[in-house]
C-alpha atoms as a PDB file:
ATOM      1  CA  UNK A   1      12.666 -15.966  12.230  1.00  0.00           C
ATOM      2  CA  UNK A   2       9.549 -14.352  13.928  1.00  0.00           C
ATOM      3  CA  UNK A   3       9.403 -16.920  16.618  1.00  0.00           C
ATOM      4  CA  UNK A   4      13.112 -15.824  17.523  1.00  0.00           C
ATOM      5  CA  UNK A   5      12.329 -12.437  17.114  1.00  0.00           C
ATOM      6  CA  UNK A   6       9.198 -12.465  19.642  1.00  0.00           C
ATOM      7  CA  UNK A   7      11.302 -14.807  21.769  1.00  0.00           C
ATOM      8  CA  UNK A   8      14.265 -11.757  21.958  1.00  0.00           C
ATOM      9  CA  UNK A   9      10.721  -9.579  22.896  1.00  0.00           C
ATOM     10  CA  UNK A  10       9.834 -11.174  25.509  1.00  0.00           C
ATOM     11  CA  UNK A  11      12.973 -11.776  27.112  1.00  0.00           C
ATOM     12  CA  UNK A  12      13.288  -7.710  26.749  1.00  0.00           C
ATOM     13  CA  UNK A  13      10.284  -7.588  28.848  1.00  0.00           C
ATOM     14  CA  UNK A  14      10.600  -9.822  31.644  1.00  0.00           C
ATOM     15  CA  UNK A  15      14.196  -8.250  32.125  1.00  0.00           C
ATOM     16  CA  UNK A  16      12.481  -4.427  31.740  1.00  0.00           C
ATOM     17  CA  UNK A  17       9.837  -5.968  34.048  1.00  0.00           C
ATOM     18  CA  UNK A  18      12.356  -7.362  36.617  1.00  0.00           C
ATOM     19  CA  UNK A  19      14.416  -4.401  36.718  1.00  0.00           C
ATOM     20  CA  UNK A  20      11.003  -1.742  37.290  1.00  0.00           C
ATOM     21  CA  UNK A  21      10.037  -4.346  40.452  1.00  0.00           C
ATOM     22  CA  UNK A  22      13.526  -4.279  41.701  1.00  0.00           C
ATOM     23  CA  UNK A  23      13.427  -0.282  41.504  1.00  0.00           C
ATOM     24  CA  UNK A  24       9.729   0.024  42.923  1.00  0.00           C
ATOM     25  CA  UNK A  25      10.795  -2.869  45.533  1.00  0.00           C
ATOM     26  CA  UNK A  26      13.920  -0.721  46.419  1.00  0.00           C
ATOM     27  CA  UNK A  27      11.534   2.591  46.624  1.00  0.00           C
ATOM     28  CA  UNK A  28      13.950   4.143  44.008  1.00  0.00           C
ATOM     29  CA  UNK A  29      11.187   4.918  41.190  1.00  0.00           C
ATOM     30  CA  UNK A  30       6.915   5.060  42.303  1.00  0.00           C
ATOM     31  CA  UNK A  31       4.157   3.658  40.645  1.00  0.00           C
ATOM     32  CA  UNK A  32       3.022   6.554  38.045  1.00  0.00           C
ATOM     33  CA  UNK A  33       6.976   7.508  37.282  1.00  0.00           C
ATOM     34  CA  UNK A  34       6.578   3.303  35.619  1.00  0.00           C
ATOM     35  CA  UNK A  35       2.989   4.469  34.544  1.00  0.00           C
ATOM     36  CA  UNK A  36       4.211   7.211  32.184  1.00  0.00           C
ATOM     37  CA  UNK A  37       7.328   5.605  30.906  1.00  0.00           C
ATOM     38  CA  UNK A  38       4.812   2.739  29.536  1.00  0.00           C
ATOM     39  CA  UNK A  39       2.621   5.384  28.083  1.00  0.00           C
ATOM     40  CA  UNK A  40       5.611   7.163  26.709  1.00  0.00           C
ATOM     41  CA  UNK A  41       6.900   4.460  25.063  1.00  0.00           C
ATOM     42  CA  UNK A  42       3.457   2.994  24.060  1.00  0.00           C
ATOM     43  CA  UNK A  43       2.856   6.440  22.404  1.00  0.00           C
ATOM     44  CA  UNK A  44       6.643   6.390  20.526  1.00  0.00           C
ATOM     45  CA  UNK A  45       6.000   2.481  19.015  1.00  0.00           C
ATOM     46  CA  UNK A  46       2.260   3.885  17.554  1.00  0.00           C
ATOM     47  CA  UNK A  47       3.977   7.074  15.855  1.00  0.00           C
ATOM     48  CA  UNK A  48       6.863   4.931  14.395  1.00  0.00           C
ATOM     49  CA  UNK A  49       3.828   1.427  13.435  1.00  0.00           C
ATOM     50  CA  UNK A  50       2.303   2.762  10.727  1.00  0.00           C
ATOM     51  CA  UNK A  51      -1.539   1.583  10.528  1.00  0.00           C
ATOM     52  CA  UNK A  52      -2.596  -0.846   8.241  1.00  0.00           C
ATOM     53  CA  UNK A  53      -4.433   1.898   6.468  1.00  0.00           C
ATOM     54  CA  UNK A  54      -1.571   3.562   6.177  1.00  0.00           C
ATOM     55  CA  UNK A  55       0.647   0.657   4.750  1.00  0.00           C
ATOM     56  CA  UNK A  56      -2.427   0.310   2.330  1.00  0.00           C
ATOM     57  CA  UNK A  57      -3.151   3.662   0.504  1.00  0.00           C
ATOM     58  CA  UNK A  58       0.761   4.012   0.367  1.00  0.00           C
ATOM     59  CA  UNK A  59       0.564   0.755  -1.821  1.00  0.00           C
ATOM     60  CA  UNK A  60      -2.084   1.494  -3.364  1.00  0.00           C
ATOM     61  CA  UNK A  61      -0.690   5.317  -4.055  1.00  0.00           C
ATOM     62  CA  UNK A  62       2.305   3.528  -5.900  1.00  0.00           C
ATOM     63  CA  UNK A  63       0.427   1.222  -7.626  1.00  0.00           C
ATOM     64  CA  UNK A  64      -1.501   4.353  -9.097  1.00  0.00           C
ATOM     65  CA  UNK A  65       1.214   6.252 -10.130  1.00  0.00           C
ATOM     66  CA  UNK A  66       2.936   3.689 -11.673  1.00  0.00           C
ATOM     67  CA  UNK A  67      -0.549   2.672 -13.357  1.00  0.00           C
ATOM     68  CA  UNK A  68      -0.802   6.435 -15.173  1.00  0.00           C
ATOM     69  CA  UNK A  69       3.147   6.352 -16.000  1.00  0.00           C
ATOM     70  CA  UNK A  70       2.045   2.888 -17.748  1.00  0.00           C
ATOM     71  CA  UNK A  71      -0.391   4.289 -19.427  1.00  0.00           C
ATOM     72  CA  UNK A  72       1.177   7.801 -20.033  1.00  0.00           C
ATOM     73  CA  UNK A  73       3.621   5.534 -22.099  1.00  0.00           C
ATOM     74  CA  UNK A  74       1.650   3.885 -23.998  1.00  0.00           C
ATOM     75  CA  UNK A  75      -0.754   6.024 -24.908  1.00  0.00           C
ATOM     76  CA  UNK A  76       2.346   8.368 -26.219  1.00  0.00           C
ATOM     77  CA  UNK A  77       3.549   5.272 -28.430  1.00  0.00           C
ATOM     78  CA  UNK A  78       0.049   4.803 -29.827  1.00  0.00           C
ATOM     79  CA  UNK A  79       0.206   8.149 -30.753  1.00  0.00           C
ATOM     80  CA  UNK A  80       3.465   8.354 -32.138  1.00  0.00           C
ATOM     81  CA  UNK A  81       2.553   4.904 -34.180  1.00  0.00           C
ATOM     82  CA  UNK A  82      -0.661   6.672 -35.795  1.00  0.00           C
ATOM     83  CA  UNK A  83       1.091   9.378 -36.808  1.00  0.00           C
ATOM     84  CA  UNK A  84       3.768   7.230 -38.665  1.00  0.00           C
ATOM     85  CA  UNK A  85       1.053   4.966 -40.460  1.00  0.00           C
ATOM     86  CA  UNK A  86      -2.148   6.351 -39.841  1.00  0.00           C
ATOM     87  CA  UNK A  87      -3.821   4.218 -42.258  1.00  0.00           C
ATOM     88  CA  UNK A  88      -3.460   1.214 -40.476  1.00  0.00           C
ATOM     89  CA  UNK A  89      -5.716   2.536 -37.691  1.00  0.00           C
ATOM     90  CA  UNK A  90      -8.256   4.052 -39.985  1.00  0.00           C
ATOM     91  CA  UNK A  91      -8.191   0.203 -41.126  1.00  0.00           C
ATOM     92  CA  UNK A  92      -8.889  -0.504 -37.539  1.00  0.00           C
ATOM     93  CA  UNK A  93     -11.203   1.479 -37.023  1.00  0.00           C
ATOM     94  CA  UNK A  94     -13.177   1.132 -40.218  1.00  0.00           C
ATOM     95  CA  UNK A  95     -13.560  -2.754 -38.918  1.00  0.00           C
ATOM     96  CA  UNK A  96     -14.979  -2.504 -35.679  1.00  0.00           C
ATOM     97  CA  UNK A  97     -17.869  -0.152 -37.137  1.00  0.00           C
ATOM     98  CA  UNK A  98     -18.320  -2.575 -39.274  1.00  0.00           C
ATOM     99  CA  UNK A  99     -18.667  -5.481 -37.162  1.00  0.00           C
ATOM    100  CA  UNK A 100     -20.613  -3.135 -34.484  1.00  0.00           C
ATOM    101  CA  UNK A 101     -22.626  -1.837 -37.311  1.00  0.00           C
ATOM    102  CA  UNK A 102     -23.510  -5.595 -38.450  1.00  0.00           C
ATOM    103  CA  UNK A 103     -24.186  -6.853 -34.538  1.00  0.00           C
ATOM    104  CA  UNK A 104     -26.132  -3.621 -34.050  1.00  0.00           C
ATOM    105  CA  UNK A 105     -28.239  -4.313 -37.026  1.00  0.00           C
ATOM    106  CA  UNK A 106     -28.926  -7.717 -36.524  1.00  0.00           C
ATOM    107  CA  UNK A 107     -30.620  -6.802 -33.343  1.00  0.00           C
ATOM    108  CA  UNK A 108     -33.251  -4.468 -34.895  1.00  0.00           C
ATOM    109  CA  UNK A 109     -33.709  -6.942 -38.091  1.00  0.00           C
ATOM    110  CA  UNK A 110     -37.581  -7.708 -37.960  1.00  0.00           C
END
């Protein structure tokens, strides 16, 4: 699909290209009238091409917001969870100070 789509391109240019020597050959259009189309349109294609960069912090923009609605989520369905049975996360919790307690201790065991 690319290859036909640079093919269609380049015809597009050797036919604009054709045409401008025909009009320069005929003295019907000079040199810097063909001079600032190109720049014209060079300018138009790099406002409408976004820049990689650009592609990039939209992406990763997106990827943030929809990161913090993730966790906005979740973090309201945690909480929503503790306050129905709040005793399983004191459970929780009481175990992994145990088990940090008992790591941390065995480190400073003489």
């Amino acid at each position: 699909m690319e290859v036909a789509t640079n093919f269609k391109h380049r015809q597009n240019a050797e036919s604009i290209n054709q045409a401008l020597n025909l009009l320069l050959h005929e003295d019907l259009i000079s040199v810097d009238e063909i001079k600032n189309i190109a720049a014209k349109d060079h300018m138009k294609g790099k406002q409408t091409t976004p820049s990689v960069a650009e592609r990039f912090n939209r992406v990763v923009s997106g990827i943030q917001k929809s990161s913090l609605e993730t966790l906005n989520r979740t973090t309201e369905k945690i909480d929503q969870s503790a306050h129905e049975s709040p005793w399983i996360y004191v459970g929780i919790a009481s175990a992994l100070s145990g088990v940090a307690g008992y790591f941390i201790g065995q480190r400073f065991k003489r």
